[in-house]
C-alpha atoms as a PDB file:
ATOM      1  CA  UNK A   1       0.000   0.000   0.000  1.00  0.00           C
ATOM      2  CA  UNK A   2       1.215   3.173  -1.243  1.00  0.00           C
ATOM      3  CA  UNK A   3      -1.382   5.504  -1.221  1.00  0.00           C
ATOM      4  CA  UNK A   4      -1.263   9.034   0.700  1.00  0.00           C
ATOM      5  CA  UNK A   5      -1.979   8.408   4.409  1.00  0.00           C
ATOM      6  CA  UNK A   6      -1.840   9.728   7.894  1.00  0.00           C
ATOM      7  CA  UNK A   7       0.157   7.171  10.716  1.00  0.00           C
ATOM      8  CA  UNK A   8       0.614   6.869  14.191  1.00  0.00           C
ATOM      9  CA  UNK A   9       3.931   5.654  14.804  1.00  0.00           C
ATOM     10  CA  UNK A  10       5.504   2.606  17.150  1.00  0.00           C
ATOM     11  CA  UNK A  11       8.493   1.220  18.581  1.00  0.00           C
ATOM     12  CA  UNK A  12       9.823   0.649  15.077  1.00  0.00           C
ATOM     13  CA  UNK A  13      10.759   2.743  12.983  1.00  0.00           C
ATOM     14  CA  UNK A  14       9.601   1.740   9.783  1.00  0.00           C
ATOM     15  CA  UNK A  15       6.651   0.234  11.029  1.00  0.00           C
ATOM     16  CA  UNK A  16       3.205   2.217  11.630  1.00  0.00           C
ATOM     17  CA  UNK A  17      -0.581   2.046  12.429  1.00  0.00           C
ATOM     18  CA  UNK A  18      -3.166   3.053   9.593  1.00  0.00           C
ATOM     19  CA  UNK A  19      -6.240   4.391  10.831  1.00  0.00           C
ATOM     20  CA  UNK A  20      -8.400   0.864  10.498  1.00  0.00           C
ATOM     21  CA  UNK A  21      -6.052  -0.386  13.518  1.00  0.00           C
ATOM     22  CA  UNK A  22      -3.641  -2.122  10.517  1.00  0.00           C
ATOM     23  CA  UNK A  23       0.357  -2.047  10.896  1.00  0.00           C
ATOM     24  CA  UNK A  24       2.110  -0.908   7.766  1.00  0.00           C
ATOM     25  CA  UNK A  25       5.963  -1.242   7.174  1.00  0.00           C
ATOM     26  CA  UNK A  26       7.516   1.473   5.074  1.00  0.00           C
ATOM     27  CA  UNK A  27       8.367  -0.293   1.367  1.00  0.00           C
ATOM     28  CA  UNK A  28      11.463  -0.328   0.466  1.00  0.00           C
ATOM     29  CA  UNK A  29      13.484   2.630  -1.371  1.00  0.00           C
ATOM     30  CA  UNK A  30      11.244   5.408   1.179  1.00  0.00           C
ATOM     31  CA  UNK A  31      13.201   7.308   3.591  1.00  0.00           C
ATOM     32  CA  UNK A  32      11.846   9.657   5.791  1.00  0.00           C
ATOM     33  CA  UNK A  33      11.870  13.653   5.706  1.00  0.00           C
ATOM     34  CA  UNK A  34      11.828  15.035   9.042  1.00  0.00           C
ATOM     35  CA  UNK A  35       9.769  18.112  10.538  1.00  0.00           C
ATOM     36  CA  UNK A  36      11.045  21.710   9.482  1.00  0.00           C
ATOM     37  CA  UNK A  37      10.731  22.482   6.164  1.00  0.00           C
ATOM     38  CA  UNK A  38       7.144  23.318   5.305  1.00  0.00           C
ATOM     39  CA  UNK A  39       7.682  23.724   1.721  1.00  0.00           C
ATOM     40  CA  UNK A  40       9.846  20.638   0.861  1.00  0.00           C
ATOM     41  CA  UNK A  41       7.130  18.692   3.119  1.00  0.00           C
ATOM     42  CA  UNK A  42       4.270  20.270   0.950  1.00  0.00           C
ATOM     43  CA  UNK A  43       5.571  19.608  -2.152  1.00  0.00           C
ATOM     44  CA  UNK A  44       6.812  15.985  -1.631  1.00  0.00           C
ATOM     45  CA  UNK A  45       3.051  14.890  -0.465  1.00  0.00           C
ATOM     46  CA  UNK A  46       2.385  16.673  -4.531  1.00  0.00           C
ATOM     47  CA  UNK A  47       4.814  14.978  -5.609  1.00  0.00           C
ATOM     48  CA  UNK A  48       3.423  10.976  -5.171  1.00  0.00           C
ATOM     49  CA  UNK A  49       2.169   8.995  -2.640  1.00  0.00           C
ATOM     50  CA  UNK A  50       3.655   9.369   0.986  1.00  0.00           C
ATOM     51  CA  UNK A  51       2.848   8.667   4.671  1.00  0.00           C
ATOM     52  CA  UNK A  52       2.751  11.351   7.073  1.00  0.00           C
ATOM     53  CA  UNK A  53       3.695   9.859  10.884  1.00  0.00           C
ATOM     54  CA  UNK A  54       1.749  12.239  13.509  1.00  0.00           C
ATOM     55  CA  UNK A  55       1.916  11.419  17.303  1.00  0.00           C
ATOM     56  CA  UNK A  56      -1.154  12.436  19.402  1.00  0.00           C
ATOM     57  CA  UNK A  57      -0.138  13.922  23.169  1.00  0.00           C
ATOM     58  CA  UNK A  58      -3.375  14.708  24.907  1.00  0.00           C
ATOM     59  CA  UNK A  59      -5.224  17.191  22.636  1.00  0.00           C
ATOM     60  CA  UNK A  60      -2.131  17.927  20.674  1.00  0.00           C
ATOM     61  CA  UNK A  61      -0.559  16.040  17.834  1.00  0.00           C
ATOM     62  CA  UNK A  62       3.212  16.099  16.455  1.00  0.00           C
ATOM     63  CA  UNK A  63       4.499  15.243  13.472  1.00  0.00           C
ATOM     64  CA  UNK A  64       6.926  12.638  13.180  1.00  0.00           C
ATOM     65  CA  UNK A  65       8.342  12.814   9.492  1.00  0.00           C
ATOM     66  CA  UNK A  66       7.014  11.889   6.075  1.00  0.00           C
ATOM     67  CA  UNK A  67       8.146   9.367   4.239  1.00  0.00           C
ATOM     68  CA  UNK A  68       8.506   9.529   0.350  1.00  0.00           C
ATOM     69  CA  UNK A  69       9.999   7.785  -2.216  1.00  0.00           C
ATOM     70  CA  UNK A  70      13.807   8.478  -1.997  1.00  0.00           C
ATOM     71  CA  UNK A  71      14.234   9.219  -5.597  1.00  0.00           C
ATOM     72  CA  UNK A  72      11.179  11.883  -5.214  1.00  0.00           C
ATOM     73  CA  UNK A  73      13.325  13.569  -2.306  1.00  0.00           C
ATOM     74  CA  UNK A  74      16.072  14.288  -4.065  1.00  0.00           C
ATOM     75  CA  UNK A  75      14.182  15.685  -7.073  1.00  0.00           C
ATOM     76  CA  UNK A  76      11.936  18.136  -5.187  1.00  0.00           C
ATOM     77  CA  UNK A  77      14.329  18.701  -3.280  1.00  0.00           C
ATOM     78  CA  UNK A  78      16.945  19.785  -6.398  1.00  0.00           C
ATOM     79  CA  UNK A  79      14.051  21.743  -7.918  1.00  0.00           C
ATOM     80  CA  UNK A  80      13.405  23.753  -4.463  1.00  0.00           C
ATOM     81  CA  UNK A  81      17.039  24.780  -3.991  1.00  0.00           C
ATOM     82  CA  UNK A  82      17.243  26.548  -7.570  1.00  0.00           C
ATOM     83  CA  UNK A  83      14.474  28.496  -6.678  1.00  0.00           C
ATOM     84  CA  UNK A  84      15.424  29.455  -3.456  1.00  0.00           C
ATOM     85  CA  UNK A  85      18.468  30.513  -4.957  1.00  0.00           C
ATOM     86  CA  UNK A  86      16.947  33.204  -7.128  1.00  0.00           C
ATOM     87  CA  UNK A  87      16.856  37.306  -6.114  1.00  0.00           C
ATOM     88  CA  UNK A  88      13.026  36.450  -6.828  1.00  0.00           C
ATOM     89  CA  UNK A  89      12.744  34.073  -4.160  1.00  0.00           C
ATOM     90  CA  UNK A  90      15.289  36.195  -1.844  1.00  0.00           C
ATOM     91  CA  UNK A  91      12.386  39.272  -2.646  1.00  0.00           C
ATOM     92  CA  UNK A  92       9.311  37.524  -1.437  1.00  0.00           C
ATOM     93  CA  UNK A  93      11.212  35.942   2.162  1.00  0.00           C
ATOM     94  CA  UNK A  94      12.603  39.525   2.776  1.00  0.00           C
ATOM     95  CA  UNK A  95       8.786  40.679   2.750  1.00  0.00           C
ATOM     96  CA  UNK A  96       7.290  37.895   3.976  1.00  0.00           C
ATOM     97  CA  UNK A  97       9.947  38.128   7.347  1.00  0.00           C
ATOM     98  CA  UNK A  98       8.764  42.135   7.395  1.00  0.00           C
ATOM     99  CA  UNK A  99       5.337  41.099   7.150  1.00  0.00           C
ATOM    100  CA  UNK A 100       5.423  38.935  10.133  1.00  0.00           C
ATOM    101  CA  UNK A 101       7.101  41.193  11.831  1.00  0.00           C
ATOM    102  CA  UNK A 102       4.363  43.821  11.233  1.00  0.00           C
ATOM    103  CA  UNK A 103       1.841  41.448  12.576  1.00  0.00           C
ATOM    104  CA  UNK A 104       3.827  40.608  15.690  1.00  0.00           C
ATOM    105  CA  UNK A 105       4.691  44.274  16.491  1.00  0.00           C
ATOM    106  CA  UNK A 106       0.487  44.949  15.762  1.00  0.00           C
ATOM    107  CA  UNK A 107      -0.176  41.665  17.880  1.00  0.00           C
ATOM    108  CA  UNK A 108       1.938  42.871  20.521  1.00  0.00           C
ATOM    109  CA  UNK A 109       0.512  46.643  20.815  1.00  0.00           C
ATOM    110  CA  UNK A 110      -3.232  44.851  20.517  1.00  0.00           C
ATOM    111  CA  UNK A 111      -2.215  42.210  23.401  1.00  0.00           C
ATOM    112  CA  UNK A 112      -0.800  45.070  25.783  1.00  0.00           C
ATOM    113  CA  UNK A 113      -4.424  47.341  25.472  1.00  0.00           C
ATOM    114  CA  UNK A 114      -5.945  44.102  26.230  1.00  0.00           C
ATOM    115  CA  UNK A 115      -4.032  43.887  29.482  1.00  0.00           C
ATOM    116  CA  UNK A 116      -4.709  47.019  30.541  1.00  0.00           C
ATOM    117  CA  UNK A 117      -8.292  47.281  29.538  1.00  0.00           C
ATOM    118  CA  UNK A 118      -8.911  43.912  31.840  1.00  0.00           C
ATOM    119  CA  UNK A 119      -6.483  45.843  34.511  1.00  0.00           C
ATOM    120  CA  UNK A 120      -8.470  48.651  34.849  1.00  0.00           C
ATOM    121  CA  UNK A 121      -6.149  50.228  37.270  1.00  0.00           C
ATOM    122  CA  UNK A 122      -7.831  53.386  39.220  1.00  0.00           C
ATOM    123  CA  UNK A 123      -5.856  56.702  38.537  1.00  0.00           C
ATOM    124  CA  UNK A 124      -3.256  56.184  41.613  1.00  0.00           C
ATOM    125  CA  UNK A 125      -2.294  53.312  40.305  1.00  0.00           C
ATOM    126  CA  UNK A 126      -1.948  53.473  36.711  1.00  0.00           C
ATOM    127  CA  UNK A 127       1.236  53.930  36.292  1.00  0.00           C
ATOM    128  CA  UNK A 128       2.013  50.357  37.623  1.00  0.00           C
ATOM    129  CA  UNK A 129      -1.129  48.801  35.167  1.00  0.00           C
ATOM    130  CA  UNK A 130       1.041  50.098  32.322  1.00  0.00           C
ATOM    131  CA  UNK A 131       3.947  48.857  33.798  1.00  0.00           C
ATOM    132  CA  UNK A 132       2.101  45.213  34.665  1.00  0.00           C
ATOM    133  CA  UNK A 133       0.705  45.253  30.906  1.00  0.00           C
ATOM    134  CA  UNK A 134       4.422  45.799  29.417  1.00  0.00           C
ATOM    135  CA  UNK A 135       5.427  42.685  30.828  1.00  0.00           C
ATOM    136  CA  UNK A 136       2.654  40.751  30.866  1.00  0.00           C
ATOM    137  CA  UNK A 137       2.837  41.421  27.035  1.00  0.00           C
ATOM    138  CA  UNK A 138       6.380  40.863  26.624  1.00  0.00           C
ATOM    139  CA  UNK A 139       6.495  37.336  28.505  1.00  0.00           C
ATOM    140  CA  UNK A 140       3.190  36.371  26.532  1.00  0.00           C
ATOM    141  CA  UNK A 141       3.629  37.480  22.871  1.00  0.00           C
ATOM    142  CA  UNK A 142       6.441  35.927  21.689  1.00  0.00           C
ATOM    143  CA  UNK A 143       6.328  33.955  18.428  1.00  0.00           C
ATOM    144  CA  UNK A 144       6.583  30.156  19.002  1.00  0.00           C
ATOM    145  CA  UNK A 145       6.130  30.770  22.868  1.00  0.00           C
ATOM    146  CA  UNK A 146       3.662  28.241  23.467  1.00  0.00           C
ATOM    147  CA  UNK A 147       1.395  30.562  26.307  1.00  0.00           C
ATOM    148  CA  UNK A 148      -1.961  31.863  26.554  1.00  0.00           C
ATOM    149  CA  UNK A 149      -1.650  34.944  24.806  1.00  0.00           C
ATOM    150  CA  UNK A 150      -0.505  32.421  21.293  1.00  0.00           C
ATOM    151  CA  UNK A 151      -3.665  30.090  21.544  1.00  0.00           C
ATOM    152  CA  UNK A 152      -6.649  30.892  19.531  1.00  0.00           C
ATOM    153  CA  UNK A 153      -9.115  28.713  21.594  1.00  0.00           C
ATOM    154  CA  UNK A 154     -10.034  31.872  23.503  1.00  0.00           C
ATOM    155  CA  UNK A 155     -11.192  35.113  22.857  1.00  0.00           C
ATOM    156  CA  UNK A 156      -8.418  37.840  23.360  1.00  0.00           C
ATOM    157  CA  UNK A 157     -10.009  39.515  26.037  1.00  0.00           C
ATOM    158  CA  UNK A 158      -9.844  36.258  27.799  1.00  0.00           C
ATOM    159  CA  UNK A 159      -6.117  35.354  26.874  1.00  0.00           C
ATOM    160  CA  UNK A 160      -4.918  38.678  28.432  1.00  0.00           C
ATOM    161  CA  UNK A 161      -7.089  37.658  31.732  1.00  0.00           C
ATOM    162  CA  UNK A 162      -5.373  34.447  32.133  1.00  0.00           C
ATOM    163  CA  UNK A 163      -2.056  35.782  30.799  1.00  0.00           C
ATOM    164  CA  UNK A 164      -1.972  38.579  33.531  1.00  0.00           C
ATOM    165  CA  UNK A 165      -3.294  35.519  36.459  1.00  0.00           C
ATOM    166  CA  UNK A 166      -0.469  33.223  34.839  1.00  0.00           C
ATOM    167  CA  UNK A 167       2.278  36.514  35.361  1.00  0.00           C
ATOM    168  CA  UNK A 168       0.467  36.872  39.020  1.00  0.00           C
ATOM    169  CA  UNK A 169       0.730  33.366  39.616  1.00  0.00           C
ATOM    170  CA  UNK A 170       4.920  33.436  39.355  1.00  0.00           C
ATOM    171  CA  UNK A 171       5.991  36.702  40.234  1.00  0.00           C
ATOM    172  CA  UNK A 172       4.024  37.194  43.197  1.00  0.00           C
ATOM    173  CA  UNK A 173       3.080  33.916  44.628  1.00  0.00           C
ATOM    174  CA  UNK A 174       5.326  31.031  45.680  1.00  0.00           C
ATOM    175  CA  UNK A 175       3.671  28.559  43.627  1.00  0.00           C
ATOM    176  CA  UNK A 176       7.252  27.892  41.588  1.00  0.00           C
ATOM    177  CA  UNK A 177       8.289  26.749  44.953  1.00  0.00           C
ATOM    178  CA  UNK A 178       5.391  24.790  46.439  1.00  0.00           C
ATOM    179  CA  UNK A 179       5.539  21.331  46.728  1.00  0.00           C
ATOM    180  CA  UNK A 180       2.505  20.006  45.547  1.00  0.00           C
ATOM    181  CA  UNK A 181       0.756  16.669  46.341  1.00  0.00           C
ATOM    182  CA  UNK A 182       0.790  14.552  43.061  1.00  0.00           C
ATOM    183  CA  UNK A 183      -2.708  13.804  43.488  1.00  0.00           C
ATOM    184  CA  UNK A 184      -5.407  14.360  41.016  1.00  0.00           C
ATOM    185  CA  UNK A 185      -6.943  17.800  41.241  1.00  0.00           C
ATOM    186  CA  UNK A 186      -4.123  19.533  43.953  1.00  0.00           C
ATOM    187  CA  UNK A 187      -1.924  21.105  41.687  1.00  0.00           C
ATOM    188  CA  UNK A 188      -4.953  22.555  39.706  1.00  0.00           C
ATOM    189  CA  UNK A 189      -6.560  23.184  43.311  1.00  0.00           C
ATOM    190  CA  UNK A 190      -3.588  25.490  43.997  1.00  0.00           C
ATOM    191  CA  UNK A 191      -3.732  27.256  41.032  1.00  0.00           C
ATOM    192  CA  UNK A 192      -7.246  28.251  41.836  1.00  0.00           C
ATOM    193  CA  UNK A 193      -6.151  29.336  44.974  1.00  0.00           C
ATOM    194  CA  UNK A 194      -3.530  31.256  44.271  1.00  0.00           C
ATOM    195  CA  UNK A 195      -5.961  32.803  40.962  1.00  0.00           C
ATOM    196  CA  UNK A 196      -8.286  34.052  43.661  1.00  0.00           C
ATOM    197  CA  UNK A 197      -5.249  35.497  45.710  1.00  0.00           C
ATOM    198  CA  UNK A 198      -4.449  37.335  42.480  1.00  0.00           C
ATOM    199  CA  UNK A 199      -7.398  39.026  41.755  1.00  0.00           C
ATOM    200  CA  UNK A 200      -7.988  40.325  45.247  1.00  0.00           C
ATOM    201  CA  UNK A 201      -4.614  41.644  44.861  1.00  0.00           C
ATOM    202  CA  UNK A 202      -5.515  43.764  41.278  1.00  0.00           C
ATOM    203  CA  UNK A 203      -8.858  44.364  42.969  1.00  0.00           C
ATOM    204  CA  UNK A 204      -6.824  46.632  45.235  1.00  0.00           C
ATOM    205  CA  UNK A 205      -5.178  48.524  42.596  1.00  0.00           C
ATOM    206  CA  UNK A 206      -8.649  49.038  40.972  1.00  0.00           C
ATOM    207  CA  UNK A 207      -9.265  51.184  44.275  1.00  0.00           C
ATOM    208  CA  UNK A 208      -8.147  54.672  44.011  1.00  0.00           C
ATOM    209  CA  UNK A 209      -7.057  54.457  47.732  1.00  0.00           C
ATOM    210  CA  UNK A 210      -3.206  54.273  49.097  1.00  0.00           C
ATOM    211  CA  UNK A 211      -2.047  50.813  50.436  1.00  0.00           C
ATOM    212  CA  UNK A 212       1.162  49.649  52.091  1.00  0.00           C
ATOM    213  CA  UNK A 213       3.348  49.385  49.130  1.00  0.00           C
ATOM    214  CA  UNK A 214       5.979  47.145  50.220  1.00  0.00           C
ATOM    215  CA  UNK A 215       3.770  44.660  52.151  1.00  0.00           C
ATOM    216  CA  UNK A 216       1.892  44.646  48.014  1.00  0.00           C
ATOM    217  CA  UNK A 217       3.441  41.780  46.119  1.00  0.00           C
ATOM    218  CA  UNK A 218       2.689  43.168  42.523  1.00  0.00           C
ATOM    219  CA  UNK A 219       3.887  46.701  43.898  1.00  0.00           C
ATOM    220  CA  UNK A 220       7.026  44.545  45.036  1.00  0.00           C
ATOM    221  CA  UNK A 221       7.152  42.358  41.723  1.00  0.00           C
ATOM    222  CA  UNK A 222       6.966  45.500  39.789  1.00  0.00           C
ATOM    223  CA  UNK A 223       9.393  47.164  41.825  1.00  0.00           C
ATOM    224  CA  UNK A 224      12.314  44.547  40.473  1.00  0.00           C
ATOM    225  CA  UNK A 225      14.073  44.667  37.062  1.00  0.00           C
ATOM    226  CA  UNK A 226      12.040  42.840  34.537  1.00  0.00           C
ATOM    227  CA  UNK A 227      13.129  39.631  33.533  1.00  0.00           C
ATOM    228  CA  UNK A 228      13.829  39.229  29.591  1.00  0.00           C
ATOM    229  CA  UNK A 229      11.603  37.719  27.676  1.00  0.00           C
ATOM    230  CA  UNK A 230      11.320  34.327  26.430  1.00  0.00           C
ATOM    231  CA  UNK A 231      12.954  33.073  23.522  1.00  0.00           C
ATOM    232  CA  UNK A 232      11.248  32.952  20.519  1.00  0.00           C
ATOM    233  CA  UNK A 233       9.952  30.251  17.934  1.00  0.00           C
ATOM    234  CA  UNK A 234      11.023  26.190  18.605  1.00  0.00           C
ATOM    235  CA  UNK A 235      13.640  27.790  21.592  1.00  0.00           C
ATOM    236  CA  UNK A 236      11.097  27.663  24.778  1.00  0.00           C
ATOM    237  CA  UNK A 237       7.793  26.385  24.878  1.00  0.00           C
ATOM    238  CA  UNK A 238       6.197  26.064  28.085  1.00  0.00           C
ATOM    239  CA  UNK A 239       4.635  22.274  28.838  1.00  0.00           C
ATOM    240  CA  UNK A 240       1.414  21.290  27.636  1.00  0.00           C
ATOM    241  CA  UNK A 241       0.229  21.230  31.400  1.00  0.00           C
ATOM    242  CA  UNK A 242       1.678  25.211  31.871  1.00  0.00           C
ATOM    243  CA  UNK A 243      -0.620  26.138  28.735  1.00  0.00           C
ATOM    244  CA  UNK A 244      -3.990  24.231  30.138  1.00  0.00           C
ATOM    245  CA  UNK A 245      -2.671  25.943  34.015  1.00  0.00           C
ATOM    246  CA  UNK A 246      -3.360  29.377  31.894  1.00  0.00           C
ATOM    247  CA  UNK A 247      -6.337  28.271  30.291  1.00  0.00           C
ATOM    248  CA  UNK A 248      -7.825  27.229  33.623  1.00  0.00           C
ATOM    249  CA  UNK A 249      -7.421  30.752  34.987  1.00  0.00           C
ATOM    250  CA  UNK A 250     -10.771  31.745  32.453  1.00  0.00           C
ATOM    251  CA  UNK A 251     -12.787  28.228  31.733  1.00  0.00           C
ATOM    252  CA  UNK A 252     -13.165  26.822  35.033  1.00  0.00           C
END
């Protein structure tokens, strides 16, 4: 069997499960194309038949390779690095790169009025909601991140809630440090917790009344240098379990 399909892989390399339950073994003369290259992968599955291998984590899914015909790799391949090659080609990426970095900058401006809309910081205290919404933004926006502020399960009004609870929840709380029972429900237990903690704390910055500064953990968060953001793209993406943690703070 040849045919395009879709795979789940197993302990063997060349040996996966078709959709009907069936184990296939990869024929003979296919090698397999890893992960990266979006354009080689594209054209390859135009190309002829070929089996993509995707992994399924929990509700996300990874892909593990496709694997083509040898002979059609080195074709495609061939044909793609002439045109890359060209001042054509060199054109379009050079916009394409400013492009996306339009959008991000846009993203990134849009993300921080979120923040501070959902802040609503009285007059006293505004000041620190623009400072709170600079980093908030600047931890959550990254490209390739992997955090709340990237997903588009939620609206955006509700990624910059849990994006500011998820900032709360690390730089003002000791939950990085607690050691949590590894029973079902405590961690997310704690997280609700700690959420609640949170918003009593903003609550009081929503008052335009004074308030003992350095007994304030945002006012003492704020206070410290800001850490740098995180990398960008494939470099740093939180866990799986981090990204649901943030989703929690606005579904449950």
């Amino acid at each position: 069997m040849t045919a395009s399909l879709v795979l789940a892989p197993t302990a063997n390399p060349r040996v996966f499960v078709a959709p009907d339950g069936s184990r296939l073994e990869a024929p003979a003369g296919w090698v397999c194309v890893p992960p990266g290259d979006a354009a080689l992968t594209r054209r390859l599955k135009l190309a002829g038949p070929s089996w993509a291998v995707v992994e399924k984590k929990g509700r996300k899914t990874f892909s593990r390779g496709l694997w083509v015909p040898e002979a059609s790799v080195a074709a495609v391949r061939a044909a793609l690095d002439a045109e890359r090659a060209t001042p054509a080609y060199a054109k379009k990426r050079s916009a394409d790169v400013a492009r996306r970095e339009r959008n991000q900058a846009a993203y990134v401006d849009e993300f921080e009025v979120e923040v501070r809309t959902f802040l609503a910081f009285a007059p006293r205290w505004s000041a620190h909601g623009h400072e709170l919404a600079r980093r908030v933004a600047a931890h959550a926006t990254p490209v390739g991140s992997g955090t709340v502020a990237r997903t588009q399960r939620i609206s955006i009004e509700e990624r910059a809630e849990a994006a500011v609870i998820a900032w709360m929840r690390h730089q003002t709380t000791a939950y990085d440090h607690l050691s949590i029972p590894r029973v079902a429900g405590a961690r997310r237990e704690v997280r609700r917790e700690l959420a609640q903690i949170s918003r009593a704390v903003l609550a009081e910055h929503r008052r335009d009344a004074p308030h003992a500064a350095r007994a304030c953990p945002l006012c003492t968060a704020l206070a410290n240098p800001a850490a740098a953001p995180p990398a960008t793209t494939a470099s740093v993406r939180p866990a799986a379990a981090e990204l649901e943690a943030e989703l929690d703070d606005v579904l449950l």
